[in-house]
PDB file of N, CA and C in Angstrom:
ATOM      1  N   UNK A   1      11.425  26.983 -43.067  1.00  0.00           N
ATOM      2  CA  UNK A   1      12.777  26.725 -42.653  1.00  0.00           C
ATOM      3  C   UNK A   1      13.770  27.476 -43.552  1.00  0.00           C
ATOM      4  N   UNK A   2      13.629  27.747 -44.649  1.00  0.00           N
ATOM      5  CA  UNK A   2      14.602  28.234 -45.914  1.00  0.00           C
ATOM      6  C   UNK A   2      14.314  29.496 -45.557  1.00  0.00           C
ATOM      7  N   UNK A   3      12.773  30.208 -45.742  1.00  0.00           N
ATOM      8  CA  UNK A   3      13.046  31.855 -45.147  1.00  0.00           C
ATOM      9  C   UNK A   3      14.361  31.820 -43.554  1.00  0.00           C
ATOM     10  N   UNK A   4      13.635  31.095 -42.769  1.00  0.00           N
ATOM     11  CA  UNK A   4      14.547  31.128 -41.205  1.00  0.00           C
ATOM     12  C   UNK A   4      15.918  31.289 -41.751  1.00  0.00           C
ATOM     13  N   UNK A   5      16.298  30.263 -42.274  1.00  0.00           N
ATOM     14  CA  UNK A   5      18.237  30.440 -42.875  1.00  0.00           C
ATOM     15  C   UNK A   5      18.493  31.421 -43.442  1.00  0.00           C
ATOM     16  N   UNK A   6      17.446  32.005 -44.555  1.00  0.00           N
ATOM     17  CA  UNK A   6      18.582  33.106 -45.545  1.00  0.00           C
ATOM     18  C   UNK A   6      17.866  34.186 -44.233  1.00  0.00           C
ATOM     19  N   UNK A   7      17.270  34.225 -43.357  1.00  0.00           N
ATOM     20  CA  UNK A   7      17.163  35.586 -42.533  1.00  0.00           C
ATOM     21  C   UNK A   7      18.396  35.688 -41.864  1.00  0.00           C
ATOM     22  N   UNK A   8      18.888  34.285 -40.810  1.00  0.00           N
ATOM     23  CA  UNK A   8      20.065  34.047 -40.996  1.00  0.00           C
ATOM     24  C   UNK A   8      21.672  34.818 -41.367  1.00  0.00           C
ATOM     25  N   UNK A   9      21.782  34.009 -42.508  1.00  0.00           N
ATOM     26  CA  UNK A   9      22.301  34.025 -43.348  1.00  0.00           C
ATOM     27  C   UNK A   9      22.287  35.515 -44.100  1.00  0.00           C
ATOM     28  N   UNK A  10      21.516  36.720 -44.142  1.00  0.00           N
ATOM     29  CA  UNK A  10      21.457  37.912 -44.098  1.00  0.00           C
ATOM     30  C   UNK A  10      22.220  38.668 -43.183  1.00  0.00           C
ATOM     31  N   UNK A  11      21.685  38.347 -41.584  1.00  0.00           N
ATOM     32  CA  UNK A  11      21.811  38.941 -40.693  1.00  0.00           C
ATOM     33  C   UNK A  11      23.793  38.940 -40.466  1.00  0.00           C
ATOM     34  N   UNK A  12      24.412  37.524 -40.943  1.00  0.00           N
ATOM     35  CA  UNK A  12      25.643  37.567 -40.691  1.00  0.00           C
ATOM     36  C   UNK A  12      26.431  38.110 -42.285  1.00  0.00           C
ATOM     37  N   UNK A  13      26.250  37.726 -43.483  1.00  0.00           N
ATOM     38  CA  UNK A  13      26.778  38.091 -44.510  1.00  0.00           C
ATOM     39  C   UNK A  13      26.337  39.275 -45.150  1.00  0.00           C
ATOM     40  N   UNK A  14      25.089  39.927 -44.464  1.00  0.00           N
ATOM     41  CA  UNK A  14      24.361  41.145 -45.787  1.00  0.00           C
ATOM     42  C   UNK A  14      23.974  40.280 -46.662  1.00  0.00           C
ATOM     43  N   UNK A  15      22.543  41.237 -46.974  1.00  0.00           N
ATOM     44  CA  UNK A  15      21.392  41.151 -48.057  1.00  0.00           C
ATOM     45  C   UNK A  15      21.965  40.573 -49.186  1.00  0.00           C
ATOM     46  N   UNK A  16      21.402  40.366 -50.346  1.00  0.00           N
ATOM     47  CA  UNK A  16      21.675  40.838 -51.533  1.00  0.00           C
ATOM     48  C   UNK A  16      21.502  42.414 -52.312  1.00  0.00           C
ATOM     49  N   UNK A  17      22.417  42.850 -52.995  1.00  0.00           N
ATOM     50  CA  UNK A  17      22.256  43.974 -53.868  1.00  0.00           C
ATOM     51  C   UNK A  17      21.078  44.159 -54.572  1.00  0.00           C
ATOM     52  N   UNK A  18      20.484  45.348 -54.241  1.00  0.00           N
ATOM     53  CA  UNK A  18      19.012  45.537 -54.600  1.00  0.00           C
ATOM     54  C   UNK A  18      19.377  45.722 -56.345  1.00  0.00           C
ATOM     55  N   UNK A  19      20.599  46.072 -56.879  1.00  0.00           N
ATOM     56  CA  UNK A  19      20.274  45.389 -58.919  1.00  0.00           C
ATOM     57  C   UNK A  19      20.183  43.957 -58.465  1.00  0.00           C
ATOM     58  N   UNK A  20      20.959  43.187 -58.456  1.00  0.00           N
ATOM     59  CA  UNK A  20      20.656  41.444 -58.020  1.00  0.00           C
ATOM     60  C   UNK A  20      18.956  41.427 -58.023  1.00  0.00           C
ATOM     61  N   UNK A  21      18.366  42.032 -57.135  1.00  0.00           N
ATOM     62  CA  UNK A  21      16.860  41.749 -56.725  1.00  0.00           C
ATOM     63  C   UNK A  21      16.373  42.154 -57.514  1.00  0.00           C
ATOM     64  N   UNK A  22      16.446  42.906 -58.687  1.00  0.00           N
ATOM     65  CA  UNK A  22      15.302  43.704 -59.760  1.00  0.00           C
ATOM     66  C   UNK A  22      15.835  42.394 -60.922  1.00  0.00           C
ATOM     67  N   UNK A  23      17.343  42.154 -60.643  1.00  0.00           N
ATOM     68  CA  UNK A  23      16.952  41.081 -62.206  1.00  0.00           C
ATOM     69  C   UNK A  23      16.425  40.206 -62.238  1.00  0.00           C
ATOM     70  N   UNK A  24      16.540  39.878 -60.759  1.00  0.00           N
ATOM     71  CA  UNK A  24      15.712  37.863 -60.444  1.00  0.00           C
ATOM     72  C   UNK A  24      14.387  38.368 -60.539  1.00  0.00           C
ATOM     73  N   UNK A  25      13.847  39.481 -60.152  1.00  0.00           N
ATOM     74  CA  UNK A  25      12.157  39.262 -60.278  1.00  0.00           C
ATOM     75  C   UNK A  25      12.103  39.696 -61.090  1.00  0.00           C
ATOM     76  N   UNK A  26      12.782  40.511 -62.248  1.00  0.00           N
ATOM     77  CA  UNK A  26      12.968  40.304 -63.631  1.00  0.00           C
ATOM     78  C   UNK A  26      12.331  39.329 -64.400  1.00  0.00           C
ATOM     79  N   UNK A  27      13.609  38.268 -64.132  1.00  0.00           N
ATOM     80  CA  UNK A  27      13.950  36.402 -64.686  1.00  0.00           C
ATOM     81  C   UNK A  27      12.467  35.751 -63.911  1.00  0.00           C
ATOM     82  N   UNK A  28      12.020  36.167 -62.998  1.00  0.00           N
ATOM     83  CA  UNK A  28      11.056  35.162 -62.371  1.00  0.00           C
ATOM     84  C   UNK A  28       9.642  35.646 -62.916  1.00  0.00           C
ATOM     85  N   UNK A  29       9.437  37.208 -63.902  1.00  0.00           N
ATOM     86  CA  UNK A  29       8.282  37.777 -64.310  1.00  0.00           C
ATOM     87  C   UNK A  29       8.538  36.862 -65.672  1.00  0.00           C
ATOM     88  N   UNK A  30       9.548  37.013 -66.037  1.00  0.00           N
ATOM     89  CA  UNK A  30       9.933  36.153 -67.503  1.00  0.00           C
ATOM     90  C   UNK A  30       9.474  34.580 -67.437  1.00  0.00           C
ATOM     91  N   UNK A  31      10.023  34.153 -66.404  1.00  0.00           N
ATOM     92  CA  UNK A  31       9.696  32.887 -66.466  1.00  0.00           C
ATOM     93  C   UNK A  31       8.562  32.682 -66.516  1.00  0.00           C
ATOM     94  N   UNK A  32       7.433  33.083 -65.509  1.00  0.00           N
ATOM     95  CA  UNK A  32       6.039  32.922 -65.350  1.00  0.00           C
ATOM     96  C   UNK A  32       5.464  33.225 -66.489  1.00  0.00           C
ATOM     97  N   UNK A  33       5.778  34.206 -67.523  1.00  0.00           N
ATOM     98  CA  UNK A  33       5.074  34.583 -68.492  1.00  0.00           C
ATOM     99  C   UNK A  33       5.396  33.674 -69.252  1.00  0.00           C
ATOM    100  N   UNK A  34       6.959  33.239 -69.888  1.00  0.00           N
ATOM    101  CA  UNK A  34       6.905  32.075 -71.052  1.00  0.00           C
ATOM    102  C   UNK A  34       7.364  30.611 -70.125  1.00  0.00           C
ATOM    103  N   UNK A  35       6.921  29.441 -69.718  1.00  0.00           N
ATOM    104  CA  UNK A  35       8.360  28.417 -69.224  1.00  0.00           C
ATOM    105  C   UNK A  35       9.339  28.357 -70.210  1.00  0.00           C
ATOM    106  N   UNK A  36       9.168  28.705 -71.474  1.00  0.00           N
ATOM    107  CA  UNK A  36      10.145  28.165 -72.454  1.00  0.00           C
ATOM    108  C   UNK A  36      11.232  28.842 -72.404  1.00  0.00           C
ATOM    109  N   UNK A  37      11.433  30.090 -71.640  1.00  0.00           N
ATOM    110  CA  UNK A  37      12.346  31.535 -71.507  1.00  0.00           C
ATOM    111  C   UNK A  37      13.633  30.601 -71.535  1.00  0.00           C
ATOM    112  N   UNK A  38      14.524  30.868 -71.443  1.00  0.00           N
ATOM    113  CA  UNK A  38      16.174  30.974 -71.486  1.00  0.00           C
ATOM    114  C   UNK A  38      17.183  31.756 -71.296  1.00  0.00           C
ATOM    115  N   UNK A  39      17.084  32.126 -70.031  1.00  0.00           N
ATOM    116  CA  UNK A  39      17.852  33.258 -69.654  1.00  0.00           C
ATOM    117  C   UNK A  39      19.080  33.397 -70.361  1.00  0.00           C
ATOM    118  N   UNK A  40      19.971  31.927 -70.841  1.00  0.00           N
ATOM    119  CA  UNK A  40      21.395  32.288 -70.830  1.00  0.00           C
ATOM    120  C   UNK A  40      21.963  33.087 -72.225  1.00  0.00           C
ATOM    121  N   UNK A  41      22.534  33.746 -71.756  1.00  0.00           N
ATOM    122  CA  UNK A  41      23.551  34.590 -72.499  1.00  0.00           C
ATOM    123  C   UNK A  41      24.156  34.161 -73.612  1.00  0.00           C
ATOM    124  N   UNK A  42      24.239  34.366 -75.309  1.00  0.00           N
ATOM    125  CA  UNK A  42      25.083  34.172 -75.682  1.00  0.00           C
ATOM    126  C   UNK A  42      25.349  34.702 -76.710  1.00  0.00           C
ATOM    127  N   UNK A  43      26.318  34.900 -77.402  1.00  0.00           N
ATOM    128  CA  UNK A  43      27.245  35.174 -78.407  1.00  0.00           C
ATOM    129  C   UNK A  43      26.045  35.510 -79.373  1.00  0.00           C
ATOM    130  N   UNK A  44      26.004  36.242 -80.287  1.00  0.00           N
ATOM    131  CA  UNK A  44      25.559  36.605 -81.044  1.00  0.00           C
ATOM    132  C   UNK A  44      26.194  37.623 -82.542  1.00  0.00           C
ATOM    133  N   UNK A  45      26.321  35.935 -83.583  1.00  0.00           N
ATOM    134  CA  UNK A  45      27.144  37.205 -84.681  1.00  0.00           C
ATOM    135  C   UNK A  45      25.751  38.040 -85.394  1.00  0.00           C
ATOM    136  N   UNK A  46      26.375  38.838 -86.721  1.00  0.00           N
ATOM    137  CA  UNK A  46      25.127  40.161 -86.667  1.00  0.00           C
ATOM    138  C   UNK A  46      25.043  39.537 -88.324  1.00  0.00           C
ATOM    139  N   UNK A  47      23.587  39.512 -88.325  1.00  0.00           N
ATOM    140  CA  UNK A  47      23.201  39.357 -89.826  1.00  0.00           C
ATOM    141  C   UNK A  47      24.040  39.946 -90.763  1.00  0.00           C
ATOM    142  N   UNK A  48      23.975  38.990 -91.676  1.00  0.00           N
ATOM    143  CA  UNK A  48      25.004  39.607 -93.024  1.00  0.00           C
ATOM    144  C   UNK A  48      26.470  39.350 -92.886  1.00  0.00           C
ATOM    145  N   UNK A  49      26.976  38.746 -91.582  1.00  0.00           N
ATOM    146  CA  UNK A  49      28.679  38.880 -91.227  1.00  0.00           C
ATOM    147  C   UNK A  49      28.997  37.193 -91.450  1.00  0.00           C
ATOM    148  N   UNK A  50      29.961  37.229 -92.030  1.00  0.00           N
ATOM    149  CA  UNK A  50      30.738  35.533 -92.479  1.00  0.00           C
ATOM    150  C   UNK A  50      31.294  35.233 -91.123  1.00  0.00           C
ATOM    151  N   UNK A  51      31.006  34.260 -91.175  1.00  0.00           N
ATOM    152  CA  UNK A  51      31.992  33.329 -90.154  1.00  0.00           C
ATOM    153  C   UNK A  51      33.257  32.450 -90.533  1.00  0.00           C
ATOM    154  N   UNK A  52      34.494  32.526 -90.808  1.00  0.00           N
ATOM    155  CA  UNK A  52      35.269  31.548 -91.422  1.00  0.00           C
ATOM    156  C   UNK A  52      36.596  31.195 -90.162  1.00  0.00           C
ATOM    157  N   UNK A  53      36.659  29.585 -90.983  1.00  0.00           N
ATOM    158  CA  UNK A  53      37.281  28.496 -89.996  1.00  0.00           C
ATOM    159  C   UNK A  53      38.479  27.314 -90.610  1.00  0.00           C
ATOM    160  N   UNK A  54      39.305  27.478 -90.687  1.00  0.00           N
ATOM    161  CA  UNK A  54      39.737  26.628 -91.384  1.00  0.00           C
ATOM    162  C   UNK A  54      39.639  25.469 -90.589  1.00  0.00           C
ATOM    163  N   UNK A  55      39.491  24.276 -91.254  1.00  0.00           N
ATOM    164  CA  UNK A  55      39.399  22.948 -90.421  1.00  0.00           C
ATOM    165  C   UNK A  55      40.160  21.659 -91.670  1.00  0.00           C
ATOM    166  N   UNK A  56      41.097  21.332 -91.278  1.00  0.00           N
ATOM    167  CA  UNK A  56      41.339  19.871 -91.816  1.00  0.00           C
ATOM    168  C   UNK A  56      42.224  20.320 -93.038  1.00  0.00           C
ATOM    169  N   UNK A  57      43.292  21.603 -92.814  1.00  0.00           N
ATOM    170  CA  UNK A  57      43.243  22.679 -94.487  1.00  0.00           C
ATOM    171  C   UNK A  57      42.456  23.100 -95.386  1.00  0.00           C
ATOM    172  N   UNK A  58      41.335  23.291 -94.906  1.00  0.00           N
ATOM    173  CA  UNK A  58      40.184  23.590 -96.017  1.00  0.00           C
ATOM    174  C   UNK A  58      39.364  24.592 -95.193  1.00  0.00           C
ATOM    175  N   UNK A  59      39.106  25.762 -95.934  1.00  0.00           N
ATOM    176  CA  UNK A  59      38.297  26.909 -95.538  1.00  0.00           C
ATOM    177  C   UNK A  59      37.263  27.366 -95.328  1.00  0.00           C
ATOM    178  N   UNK A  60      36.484  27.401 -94.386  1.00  0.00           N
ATOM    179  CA  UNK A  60      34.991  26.771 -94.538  1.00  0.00           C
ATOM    180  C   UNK A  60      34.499  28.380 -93.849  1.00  0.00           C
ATOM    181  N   UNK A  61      33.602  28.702 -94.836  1.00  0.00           N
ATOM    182  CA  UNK A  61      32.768  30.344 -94.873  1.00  0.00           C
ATOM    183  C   UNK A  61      31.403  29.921 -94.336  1.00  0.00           C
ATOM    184  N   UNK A  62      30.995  30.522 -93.900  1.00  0.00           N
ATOM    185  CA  UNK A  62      29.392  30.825 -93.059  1.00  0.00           C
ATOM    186  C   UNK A  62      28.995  31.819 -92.862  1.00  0.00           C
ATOM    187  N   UNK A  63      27.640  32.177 -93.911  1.00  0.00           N
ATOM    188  CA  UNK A  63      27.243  33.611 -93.532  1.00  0.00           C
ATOM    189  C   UNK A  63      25.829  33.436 -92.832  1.00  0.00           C
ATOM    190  N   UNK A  64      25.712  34.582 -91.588  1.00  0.00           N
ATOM    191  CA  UNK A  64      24.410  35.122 -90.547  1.00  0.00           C
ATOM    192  C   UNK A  64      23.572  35.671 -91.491  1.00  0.00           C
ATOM    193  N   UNK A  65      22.631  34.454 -91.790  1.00  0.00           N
ATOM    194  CA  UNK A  65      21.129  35.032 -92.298  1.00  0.00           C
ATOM    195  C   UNK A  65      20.294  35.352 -91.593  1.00  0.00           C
ATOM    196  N   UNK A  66      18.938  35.833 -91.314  1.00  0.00           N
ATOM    197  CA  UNK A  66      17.963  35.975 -91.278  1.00  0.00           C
ATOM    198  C   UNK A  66      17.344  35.240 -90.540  1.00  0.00           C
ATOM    199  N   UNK A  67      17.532  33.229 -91.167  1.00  0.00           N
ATOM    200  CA  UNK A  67      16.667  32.835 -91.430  1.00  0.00           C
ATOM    201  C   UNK A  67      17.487  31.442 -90.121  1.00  0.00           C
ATOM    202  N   UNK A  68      19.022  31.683 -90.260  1.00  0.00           N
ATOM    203  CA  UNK A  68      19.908  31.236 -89.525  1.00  0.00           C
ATOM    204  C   UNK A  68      21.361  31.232 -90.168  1.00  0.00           C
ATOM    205  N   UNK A  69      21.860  29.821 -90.676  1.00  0.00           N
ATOM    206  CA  UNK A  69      23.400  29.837 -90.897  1.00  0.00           C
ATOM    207  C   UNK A  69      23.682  29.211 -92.089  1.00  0.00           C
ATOM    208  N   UNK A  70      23.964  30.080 -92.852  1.00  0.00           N
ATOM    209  CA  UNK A  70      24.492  29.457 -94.284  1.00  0.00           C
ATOM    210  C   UNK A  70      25.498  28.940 -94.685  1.00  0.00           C
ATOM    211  N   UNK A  71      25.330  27.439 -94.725  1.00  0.00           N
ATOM    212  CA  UNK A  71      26.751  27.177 -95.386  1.00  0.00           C
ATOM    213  C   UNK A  71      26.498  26.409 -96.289  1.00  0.00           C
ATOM    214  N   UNK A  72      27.612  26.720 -97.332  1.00  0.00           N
ATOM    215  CA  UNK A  72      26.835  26.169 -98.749  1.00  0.00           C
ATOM    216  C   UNK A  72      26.024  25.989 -99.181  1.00  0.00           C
ATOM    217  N   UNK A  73      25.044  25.360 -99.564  1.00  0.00           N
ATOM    218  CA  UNK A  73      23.532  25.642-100.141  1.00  0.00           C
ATOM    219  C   UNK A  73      22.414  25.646 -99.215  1.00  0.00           C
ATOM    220  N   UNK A  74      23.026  25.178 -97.932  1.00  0.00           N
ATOM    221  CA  UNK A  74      22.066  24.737 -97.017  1.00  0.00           C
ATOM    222  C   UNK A  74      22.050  25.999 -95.418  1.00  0.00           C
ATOM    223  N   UNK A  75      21.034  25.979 -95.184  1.00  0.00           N
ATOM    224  CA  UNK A  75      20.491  26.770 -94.059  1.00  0.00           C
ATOM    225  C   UNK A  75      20.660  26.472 -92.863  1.00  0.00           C
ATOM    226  N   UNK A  76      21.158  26.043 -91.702  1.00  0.00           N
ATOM    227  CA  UNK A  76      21.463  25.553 -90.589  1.00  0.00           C
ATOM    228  C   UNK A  76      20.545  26.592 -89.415  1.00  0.00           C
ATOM    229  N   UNK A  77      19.797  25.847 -88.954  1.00  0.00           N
ATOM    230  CA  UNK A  77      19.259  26.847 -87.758  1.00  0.00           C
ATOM    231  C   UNK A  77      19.949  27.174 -86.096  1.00  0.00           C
ATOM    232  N   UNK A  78      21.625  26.609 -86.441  1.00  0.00           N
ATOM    233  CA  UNK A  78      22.274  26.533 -85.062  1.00  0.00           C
ATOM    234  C   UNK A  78      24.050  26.690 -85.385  1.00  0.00           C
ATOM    235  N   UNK A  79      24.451  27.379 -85.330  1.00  0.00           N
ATOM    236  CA  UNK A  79      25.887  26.454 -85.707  1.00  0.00           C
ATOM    237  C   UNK A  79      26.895  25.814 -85.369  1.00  0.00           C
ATOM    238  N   UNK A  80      26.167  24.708 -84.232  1.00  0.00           N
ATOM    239  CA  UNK A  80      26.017  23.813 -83.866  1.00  0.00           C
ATOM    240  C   UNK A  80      25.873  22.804 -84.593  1.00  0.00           C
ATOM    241  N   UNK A  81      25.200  23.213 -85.711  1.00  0.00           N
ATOM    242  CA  UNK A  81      25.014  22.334 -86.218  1.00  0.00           C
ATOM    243  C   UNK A  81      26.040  22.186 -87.594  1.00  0.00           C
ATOM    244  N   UNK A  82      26.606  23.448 -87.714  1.00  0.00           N
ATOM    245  CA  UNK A  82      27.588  23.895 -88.838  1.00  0.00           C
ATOM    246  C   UNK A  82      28.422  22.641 -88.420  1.00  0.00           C
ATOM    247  N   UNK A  83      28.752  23.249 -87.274  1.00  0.00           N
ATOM    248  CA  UNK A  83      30.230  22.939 -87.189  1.00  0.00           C
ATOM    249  C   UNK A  83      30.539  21.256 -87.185  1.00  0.00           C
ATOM    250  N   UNK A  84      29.366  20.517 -86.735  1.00  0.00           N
ATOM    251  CA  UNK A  84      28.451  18.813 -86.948  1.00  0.00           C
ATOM    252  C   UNK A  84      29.004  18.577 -88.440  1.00  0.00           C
ATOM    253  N   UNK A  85      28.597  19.606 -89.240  1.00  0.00           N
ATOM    254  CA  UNK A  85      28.827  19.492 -90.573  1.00  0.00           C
ATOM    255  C   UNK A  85      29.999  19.602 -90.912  1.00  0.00           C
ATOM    256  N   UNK A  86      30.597  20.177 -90.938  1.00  0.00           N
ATOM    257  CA  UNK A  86      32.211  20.507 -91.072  1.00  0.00           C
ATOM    258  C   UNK A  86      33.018  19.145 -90.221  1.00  0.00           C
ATOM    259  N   UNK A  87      32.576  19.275 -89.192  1.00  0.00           N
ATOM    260  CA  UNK A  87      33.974  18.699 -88.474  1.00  0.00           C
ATOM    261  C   UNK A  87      33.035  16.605 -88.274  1.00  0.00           C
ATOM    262  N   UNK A  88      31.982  16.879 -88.552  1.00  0.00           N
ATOM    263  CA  UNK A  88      31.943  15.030 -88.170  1.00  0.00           C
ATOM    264  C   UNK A  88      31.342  15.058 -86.694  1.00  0.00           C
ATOM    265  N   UNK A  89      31.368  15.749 -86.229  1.00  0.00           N
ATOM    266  CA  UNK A  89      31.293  15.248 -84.674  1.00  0.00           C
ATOM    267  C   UNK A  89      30.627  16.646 -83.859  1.00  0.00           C
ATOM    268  N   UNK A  90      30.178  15.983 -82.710  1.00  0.00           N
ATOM    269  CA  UNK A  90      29.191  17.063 -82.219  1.00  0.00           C
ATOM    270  C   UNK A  90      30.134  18.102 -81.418  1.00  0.00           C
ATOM    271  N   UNK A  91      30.195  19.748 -82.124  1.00  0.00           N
ATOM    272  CA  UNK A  91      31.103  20.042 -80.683  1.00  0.00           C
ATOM    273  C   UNK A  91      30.166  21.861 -80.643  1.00  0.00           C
ATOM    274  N   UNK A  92      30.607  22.686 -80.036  1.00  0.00           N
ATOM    275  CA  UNK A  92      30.007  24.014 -79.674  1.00  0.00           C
ATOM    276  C   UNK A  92      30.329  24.751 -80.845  1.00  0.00           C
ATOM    277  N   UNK A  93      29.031  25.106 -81.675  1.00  0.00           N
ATOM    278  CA  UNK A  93      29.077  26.032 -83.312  1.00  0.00           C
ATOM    279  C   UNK A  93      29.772  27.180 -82.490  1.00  0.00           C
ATOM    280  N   UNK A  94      29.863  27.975 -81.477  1.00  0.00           N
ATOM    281  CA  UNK A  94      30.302  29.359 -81.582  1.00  0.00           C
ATOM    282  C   UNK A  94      31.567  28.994 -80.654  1.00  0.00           C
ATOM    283  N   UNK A  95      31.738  27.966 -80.149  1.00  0.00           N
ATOM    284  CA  UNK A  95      33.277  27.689 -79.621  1.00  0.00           C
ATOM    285  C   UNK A  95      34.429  27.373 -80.558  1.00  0.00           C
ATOM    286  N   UNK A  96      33.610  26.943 -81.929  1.00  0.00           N
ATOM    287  CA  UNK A  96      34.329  26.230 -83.057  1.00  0.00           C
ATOM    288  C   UNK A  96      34.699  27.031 -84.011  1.00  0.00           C
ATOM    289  N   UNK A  97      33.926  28.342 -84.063  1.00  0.00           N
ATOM    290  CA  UNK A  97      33.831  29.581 -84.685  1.00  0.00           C
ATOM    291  C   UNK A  97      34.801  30.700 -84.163  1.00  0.00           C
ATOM    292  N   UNK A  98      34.929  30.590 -82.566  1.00  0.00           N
ATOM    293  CA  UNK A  98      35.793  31.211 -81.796  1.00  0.00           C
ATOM    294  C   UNK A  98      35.093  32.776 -81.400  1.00  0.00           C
ATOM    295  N   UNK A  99      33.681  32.599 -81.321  1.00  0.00           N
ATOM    296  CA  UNK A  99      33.100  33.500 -80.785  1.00  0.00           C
ATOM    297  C   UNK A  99      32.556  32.990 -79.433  1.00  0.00           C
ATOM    298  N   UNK A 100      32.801  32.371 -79.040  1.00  0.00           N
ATOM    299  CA  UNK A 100      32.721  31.989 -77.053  1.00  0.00           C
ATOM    300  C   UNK A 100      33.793  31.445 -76.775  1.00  0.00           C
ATOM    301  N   UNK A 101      33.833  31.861 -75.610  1.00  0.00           N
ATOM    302  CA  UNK A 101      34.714  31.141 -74.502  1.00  0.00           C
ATOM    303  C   UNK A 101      34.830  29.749 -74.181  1.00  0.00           C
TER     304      UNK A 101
END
């Protein structure tokens, strides 16, 4: 029944764009190979670069390790989880950073 509709649904709107079709069986070779994959997109600062934020009047530095996110003595593998740290409360490490949207 779902082939019948998008034949459909072709026949009155047009196909999809054959790039469209190379990334999904792309994403769908990916998937099959890991389930754990994660397609989504995101922000990425570059090893070695600080992150700084002021929050509450106080200046809070974070540097891109290696290993993950340094702030103050401690290693954060998200900064997500930084920002948990800093601010008290759970909110988006790279929304809080002002590297996403």
């Amino acid at each position: 029944m779902r082939a019948f509709l998008f034949r459909i649904q072709v026949q009155q709107f047009g196909d999809v764009r054959p790039a469209v079709k190379r990334r999904l069986s792309a994403l769908a070779a990916k998937f099959a190979a890991d389930p754990a994959f994660d397609p989504a997109p995101r922000p990425a600062a570059s090893i070695g670069s600080a992150l700084v934020r002021e929050w509450n009047g106080v200046r809070h530095v974070v540097l891109v390790t290696p290993e993950g996110f340094q702030y103050g003595e401690i290693t954060y593998p998200s900064l997500t989880q930084v920002a948990k740290a800093i601010s008290g409360t759970h909110q988006s490490g790279p929304r809080f950073f002002g590297i996403a949207s």
